[in-house]
Protein backbone atom coordinates (compact mmCIF):
# COMPACT_ATOMS: atom_id res chain seq x y z
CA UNK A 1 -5.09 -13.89 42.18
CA UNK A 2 -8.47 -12.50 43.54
CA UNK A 3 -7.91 -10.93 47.40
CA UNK A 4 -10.73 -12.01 49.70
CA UNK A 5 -10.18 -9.24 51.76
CA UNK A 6 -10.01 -6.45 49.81
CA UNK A 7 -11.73 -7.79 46.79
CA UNK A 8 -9.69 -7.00 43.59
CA UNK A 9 -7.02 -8.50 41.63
CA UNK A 10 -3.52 -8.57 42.94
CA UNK A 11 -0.66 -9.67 40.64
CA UNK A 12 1.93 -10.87 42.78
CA UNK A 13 4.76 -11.26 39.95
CA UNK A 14 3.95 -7.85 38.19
CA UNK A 15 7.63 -5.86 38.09
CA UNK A 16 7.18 -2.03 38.49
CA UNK A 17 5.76 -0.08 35.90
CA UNK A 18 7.98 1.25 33.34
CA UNK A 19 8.77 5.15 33.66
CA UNK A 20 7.12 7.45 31.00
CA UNK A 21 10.55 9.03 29.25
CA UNK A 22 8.50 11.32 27.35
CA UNK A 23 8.65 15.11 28.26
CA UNK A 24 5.48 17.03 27.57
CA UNK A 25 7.47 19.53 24.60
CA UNK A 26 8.30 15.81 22.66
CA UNK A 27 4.29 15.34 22.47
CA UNK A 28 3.34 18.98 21.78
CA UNK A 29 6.11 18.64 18.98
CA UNK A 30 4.84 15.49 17.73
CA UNK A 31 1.48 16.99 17.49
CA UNK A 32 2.02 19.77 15.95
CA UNK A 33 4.31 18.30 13.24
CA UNK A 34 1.38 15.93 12.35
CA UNK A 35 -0.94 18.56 11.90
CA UNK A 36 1.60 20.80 9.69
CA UNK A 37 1.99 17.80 7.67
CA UNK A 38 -1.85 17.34 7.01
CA UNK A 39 -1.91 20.83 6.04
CA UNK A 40 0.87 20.45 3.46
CA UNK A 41 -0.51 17.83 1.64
CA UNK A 42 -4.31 19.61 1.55
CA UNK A 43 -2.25 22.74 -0.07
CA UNK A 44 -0.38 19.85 -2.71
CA UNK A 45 -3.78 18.57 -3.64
CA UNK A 46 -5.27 22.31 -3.82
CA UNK A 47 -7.88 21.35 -1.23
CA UNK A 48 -9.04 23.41 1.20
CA UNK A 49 -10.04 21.05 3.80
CA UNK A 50 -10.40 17.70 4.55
CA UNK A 51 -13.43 15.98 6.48
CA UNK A 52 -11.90 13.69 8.70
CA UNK A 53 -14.04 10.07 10.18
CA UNK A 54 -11.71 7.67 10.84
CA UNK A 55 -10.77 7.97 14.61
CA UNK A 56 -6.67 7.35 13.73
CA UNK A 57 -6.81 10.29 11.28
CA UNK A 58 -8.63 12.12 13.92
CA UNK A 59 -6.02 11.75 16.13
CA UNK A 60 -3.25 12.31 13.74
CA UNK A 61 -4.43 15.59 12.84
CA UNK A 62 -6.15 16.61 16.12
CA UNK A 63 -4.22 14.47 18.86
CA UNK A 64 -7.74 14.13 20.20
CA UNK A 65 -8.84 10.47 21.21
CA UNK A 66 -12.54 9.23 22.21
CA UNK A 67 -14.09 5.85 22.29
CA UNK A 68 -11.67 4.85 19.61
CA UNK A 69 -12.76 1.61 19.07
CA UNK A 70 -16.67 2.29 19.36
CA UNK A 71 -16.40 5.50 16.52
CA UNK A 72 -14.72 2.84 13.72
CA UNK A 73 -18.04 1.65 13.53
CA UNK A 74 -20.09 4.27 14.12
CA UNK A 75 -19.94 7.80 13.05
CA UNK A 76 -20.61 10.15 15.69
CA UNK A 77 -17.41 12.10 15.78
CA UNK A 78 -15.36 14.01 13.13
CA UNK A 79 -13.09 16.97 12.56
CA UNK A 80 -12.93 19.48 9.77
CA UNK A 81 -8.86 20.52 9.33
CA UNK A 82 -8.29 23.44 6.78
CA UNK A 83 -5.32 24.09 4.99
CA UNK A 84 -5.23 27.63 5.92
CA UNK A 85 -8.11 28.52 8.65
CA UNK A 86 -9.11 26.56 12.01
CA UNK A 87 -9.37 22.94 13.24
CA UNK A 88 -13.05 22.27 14.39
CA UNK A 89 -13.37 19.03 16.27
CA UNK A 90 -17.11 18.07 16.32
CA UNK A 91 -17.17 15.29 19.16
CA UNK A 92 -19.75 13.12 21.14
CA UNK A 93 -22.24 14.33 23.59
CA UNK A 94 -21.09 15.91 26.61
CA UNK A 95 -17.95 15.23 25.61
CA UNK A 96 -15.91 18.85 24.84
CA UNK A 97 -13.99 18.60 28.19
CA UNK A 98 -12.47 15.80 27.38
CA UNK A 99 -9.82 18.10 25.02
CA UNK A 100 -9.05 21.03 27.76
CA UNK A 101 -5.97 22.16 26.96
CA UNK A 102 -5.47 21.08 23.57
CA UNK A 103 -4.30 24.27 21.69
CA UNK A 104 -4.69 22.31 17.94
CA UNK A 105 -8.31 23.04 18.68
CA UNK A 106 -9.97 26.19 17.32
CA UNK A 107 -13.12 24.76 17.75
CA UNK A 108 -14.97 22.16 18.74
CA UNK A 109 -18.92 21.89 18.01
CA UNK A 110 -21.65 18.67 19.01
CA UNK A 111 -21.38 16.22 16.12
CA UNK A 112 -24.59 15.26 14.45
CA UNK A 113 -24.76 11.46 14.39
CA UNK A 114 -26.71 10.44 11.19
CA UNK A 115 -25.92 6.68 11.02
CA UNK A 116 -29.11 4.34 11.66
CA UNK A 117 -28.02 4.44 15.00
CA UNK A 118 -28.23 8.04 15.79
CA UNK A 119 -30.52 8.84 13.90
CA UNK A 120 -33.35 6.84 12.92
CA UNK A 121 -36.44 7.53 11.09
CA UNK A 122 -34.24 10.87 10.80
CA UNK A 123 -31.33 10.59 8.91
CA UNK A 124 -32.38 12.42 6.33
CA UNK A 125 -33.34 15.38 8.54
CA UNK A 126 -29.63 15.25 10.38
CA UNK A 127 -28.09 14.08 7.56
CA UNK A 128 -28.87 17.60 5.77
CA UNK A 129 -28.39 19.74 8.79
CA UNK A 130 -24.84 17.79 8.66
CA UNK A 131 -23.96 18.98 5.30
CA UNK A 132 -25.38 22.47 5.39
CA UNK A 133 -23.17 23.16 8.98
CA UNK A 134 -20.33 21.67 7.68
CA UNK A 135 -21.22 23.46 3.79
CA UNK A 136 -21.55 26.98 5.27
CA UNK A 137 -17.99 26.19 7.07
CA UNK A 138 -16.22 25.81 4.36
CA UNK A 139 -18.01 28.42 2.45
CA UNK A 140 -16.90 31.04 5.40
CA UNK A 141 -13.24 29.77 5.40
CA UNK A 142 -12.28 28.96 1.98
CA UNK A 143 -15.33 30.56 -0.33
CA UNK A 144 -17.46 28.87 -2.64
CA UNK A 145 -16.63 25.68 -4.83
CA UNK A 146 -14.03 24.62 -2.75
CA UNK A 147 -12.49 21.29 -3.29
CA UNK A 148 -13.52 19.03 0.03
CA UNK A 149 -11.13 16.01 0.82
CA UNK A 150 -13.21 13.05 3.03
CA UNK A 151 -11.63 10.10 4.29
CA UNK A 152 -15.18 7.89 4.44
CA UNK A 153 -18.67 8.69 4.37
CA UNK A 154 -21.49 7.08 3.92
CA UNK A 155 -23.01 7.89 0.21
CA UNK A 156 -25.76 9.83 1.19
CA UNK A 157 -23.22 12.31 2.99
CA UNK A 158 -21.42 12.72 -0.19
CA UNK A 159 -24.38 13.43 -2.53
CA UNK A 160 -25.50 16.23 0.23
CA UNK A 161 -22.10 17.82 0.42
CA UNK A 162 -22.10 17.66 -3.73
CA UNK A 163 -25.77 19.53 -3.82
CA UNK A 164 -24.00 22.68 -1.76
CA UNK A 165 -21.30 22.85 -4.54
CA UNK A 166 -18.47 21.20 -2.71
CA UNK A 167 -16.23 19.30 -4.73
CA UNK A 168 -15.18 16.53 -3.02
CA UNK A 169 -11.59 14.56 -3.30
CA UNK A 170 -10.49 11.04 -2.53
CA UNK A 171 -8.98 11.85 1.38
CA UNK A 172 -7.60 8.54 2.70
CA UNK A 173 -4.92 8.66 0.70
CA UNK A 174 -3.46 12.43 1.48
CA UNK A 175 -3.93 10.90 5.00
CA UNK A 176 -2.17 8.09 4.47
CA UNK A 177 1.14 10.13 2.64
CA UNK A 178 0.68 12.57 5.37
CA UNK A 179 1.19 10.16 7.85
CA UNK A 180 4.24 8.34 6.09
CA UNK A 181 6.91 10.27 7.45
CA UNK A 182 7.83 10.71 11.65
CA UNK A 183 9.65 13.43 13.01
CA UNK A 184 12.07 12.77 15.35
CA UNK A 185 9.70 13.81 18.08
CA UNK A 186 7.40 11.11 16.48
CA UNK A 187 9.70 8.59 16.80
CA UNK A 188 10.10 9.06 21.14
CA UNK A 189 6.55 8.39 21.23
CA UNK A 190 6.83 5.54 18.71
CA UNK A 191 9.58 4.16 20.93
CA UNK A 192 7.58 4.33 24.45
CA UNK A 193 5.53 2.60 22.78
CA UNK A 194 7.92 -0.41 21.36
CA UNK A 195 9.21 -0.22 24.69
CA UNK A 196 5.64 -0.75 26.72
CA UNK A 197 4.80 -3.75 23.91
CA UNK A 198 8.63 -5.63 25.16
CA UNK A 199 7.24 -5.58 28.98
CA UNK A 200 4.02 -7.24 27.37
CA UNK A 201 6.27 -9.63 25.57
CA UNK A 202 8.38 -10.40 27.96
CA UNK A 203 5.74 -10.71 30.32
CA UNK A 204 4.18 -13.25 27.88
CA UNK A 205 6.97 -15.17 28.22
CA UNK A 206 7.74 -15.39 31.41
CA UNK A 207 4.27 -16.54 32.44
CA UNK A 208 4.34 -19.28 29.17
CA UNK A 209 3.80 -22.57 30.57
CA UNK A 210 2.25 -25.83 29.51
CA UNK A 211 -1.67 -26.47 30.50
CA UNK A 212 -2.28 -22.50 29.98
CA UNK A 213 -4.98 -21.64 27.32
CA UNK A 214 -3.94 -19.26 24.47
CA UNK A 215 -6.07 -16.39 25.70
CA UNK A 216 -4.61 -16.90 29.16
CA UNK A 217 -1.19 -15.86 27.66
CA UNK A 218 -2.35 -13.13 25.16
CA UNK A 219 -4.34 -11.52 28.09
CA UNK A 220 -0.96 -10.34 29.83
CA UNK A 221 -0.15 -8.62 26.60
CA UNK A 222 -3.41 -6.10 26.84
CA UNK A 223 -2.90 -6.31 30.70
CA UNK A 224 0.98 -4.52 30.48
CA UNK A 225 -0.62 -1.95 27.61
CA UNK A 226 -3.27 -0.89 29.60
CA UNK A 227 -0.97 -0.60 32.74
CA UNK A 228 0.86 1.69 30.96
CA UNK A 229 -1.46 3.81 29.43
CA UNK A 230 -1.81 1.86 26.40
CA UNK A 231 -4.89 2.08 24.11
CA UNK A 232 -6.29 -1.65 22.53
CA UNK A 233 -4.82 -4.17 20.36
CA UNK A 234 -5.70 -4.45 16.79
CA UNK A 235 -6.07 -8.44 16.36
CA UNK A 236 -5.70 -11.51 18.49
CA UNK A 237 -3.21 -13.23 16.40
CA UNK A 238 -1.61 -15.66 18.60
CA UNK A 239 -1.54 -19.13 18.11
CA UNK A 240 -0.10 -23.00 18.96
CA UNK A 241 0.77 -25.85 17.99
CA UNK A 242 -1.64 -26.97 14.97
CA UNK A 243 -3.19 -23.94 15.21
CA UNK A 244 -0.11 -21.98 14.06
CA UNK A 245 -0.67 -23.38 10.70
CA UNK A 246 -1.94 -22.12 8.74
CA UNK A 247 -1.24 -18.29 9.97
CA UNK A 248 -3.86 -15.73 10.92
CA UNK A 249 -6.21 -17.72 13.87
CA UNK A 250 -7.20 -16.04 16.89
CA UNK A 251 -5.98 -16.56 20.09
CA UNK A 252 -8.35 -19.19 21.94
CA UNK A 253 -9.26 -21.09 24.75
CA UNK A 254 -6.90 -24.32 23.60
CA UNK A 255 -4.69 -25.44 26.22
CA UNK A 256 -1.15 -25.46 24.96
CA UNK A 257 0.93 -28.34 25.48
CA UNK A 258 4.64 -28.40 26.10
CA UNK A 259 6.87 -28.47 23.53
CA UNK A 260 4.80 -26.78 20.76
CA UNK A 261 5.46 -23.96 18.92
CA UNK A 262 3.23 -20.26 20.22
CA UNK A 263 3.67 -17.45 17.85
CA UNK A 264 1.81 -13.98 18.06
CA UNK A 265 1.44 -10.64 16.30
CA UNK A 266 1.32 -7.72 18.63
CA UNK A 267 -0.24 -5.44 16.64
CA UNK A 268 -0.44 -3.18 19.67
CA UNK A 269 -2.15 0.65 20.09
CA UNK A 270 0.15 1.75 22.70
CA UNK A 271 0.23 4.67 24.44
CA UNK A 272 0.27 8.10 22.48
CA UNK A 273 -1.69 5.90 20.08
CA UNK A 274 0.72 4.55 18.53
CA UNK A 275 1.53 1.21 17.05
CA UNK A 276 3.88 -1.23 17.99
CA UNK A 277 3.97 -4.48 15.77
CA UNK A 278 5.97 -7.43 16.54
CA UNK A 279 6.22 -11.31 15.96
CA UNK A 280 7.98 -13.50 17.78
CA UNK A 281 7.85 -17.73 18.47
CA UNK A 282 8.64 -19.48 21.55
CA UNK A 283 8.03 -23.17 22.23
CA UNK A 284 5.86 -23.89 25.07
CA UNK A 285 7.59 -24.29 28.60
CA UNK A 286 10.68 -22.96 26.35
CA UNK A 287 11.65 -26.63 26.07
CA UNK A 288 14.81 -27.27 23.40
CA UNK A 289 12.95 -27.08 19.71
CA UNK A 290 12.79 -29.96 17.31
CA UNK A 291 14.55 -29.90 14.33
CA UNK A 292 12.01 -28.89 11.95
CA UNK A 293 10.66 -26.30 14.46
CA UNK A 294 14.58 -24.70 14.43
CA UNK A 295 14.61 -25.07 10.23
CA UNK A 296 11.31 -23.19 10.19
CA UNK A 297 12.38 -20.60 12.86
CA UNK A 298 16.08 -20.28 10.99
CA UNK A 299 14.12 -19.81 7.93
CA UNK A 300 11.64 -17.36 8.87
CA UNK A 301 14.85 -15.32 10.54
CA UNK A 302 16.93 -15.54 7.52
CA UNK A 303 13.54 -13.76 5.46
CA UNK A 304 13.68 -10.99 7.68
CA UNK A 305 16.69 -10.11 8.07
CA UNK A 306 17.68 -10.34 4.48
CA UNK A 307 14.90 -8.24 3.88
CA UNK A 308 16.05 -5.34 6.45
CA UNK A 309 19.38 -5.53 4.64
CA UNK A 310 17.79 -4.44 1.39
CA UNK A 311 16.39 -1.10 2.70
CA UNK A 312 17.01 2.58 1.98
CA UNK A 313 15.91 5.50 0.93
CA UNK A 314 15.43 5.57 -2.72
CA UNK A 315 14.58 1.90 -3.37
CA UNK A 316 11.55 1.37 -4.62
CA UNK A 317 8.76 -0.65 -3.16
CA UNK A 318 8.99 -3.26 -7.06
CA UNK A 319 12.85 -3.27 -6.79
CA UNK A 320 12.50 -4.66 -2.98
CA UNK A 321 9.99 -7.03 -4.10
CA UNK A 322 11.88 -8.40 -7.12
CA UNK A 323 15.20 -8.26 -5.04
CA UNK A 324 13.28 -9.68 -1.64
CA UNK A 325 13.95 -13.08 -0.03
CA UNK A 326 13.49 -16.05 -2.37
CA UNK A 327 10.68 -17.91 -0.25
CA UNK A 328 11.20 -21.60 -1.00
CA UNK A 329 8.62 -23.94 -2.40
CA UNK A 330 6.82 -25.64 -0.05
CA UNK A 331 6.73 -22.79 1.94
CA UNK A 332 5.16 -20.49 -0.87
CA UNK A 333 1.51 -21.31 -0.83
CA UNK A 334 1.03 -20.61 2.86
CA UNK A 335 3.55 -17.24 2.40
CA UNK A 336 2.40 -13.80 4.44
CA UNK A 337 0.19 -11.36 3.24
CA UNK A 338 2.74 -8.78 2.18
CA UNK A 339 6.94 -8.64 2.05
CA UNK A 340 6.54 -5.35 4.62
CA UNK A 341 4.09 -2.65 5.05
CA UNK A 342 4.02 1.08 6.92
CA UNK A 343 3.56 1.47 10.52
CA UNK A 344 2.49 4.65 12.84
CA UNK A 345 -0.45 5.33 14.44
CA UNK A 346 -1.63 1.43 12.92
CA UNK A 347 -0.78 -0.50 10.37
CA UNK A 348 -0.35 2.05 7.24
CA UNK A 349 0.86 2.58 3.54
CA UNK A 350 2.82 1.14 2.16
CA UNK A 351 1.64 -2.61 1.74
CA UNK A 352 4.55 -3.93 -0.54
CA UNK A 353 3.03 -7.45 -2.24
CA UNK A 354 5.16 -10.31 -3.03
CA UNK A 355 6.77 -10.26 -6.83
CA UNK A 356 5.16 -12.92 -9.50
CA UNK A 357 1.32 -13.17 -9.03
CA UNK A 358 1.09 -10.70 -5.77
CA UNK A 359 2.28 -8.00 -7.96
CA UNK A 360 0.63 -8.46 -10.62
CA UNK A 361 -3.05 -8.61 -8.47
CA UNK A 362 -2.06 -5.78 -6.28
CA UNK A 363 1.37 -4.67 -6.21
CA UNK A 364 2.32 -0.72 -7.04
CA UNK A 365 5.88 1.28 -6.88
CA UNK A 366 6.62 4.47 -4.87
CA UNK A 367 10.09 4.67 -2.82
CA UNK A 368 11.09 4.50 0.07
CA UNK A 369 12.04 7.58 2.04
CA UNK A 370 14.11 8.20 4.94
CA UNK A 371 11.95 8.44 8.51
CA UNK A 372 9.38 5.79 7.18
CA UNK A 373 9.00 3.35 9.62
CA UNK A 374 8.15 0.06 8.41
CA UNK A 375 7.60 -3.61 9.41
CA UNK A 376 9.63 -6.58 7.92
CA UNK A 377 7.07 -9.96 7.47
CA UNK A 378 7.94 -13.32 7.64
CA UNK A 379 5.31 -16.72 8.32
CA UNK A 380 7.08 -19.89 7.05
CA UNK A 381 4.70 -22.73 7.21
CA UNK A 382 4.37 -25.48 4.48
CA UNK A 383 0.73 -26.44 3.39
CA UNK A 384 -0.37 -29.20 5.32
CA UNK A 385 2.82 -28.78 8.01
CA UNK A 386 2.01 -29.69 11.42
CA UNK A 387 3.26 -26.50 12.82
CA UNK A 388 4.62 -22.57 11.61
CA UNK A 389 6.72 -19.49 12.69
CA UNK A 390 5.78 -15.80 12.18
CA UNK A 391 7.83 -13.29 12.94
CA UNK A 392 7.91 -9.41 12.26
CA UNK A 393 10.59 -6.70 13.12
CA UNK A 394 9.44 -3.11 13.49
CA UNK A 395 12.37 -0.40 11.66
CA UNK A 396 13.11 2.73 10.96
CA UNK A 397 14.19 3.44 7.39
CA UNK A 398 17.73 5.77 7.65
CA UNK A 399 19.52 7.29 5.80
CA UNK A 400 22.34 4.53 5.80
CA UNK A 401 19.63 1.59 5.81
CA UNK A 402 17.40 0.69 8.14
CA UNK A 403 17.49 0.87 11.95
CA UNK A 404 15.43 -1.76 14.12
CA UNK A 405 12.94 -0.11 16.75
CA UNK A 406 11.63 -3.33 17.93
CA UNK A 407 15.00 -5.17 20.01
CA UNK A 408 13.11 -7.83 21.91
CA UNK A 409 15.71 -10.60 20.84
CA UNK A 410 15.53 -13.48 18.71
CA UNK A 411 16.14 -17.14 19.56
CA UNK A 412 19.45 -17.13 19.30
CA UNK A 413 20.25 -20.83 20.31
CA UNK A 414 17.80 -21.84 17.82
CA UNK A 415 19.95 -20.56 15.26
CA UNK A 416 23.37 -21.58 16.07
């Protein structure tokens, strides 16, 4: 509610904030395991650096974090990681205190913004000074004709880095394998996280109530991440009633009526950066469900936890496919996205497709290792059904099986 007196928002029902468990040596060691493991897989691919834009491979390899959101879509901070020499973060104007005390730093330099944006009339001009600082760099550390992985670039960039003999390699993809595995240190930041997305969940559902608009519940989400030192959220996937099929519509301003079905997918940026992603469904005013909305919830629990029970080490990603819940007809057509995919700082590799026709347009193998953490998918909704249910369960693969991170419970008297 809004104070009169003293003029900000008071939240009479919020519950203490949770208590940070993590120790300050758990983050150092989580940082500097990322960073070792960047530099492993640049000496695997005989690279000697890579040129790093995207602001969650920034922060894997640098732990550094700025405008995270703004610098997806515009490139006006990046980092230059070699194998064997420094780490030179060049950030935003004005912005080098913002690291103090960061000791994965060697270096850190004014970017030079070339996008439209930043530059102009000039991006030619900065886009060359770009490549000749960042040239004469690697030149220094790692001699001439150096291979040169890059995450993204714009195309210019890469013909200007090609003209100073550079030869540059494919870079999203050592990210992505160097970010596959956590380290137990990893994994306690992973899990402050999980734990900071439950309040938000069970916050969600404590305030769920007929007559309140989607956003009005999705906003106490974002409102327990932030509280806790959380980041953003990825999507706005929540839905109701009609609107929860077919899957994948944005939260909105429709009033939810009692007795529907609300399902959502966290997709959370927690604190540390990393991601917790979750799915849960809940009718509205947690009324008694209808029969069909209990056969679609028992189905869509039955897909995921058959699912988990296929996982270890060693299994490939077309053996869990082919071996993967057997999603019936009518509920085909409308099916998820992907069986599971990777999780960590977001959503990341792997992206394991369905067998029959997903495979074929865009599955591909690789196993499964132990410390992968990965997220079991489910959305059971038939094609033209009034309603659906999505849920998701966040888990660590062991090396017994698989271990579930995410614990906020199911509906257990819907599937009795």
């Amino acid at each position: 509610m809004f104070d009169n007196k003293n003029k900000y928002l008071v939240d009479e029902n919020a519950t203490p904030a949770l208590r940070n468990p993590v120790d300050i040596q758990t983050h150092r060691a989580a940082r500097a395991y990322r960073l070792q493991r960047v530099r492993q897989r640049l000496l695997a691919e005989d690279c000697a650096a890579i040129l790093l834009y995207d602001p969650v491979n920034i922060r894997y390899a640098t732990d550094t974090s700025n405008m995270q959101v703004w610098t997806l879509h515009n490139f006006a901070r990046y980092a230059l990681v070699f194998a064997s020499g420094p780490v030179i973060l060049f950030e935003f104007h004005n912005c080098e205190h913002l690291h103090q005390g960061n000791k994965l730093l060697d270096e850190i330099r004014p970017a030079i913004n070339w996008s439209y944006f930043g530059a102009g009339s000039r991006i030619s001009e900065k886009a060359r000074a770009w490549a000749g600082e960042l040239a004469d760099l690697v030149q220094h550390y790692a001699g001439g004709q150096a291979r040169l992985a890059v995450d993204k670039a714009d195309l210019q960039g890469f013909d200007l880095l090609r003209e100073h003999g550079l030869s540059l390699v494919e870079g999203h993809s050592l990210m992505e394998e160097a970010r596959k595995i956590k380290s137990t240190d990893e994994l306690e930041l992973m899990r402050w996280t999980i734990q900071v997305c439950e309040r938000g969940i069970q916050r969600m559902h404590d305030e769920l109530r007929p007559g309140m608009s989607e956003n009005q519940l999705w906003a106490w989400l974002h409102y327990e991440n932030i509280r806790h030192g959380g980041e953003w959220i990825e999507t706005r996937l929540l839905a109701s009633g009609p609107r929860t099929n077919p899957w994948m519509q944005e939260s909105s301003e429709r009033v939810m009526l009692e007795g529907e079905i609300v399902s959502f997918d966290t997709d959370l940026i927690g604190p540390y950066g990393y991601c917790a992603d979750i799915s849960r469904a809940w009718t509205v005013g947690h009324v008694a469900p209808t029969a069909e909305q209990r056969r679609l919830y028992g189905l869509a629990h039955e897909q995921v936890q058959h699912n988990m029970a296929l996982l270890k080490p060693g299994l490939s990603y077309r053996e869990f496919s082919e071996r993967a819940w057997d999603i019936p007809a009518p509920f085909y057509p409308n099916r998820y996205c992907c069986v599971l995919h990777g999780v960590g700082l977001a959503d990341e590799f792997p992206a394991v497709a369905h067998r029959g026709e997903d495979w074929r347009g865009s599955g591909y193998d690789g196993l499964f290792e132990e410390n992968m953490v990965v997220c079991v998918e489910s959305y059971i909704g038939a094609r033209g059904g009034s309603e659906g249910v999505k849920l998701e369960q966040q888990v660590l693969i062991t090396a017994d099986g698989c271990q579930a991170l995410s614990t906020f419970p199911w509906q257990a008297d819907w599937l009795a």
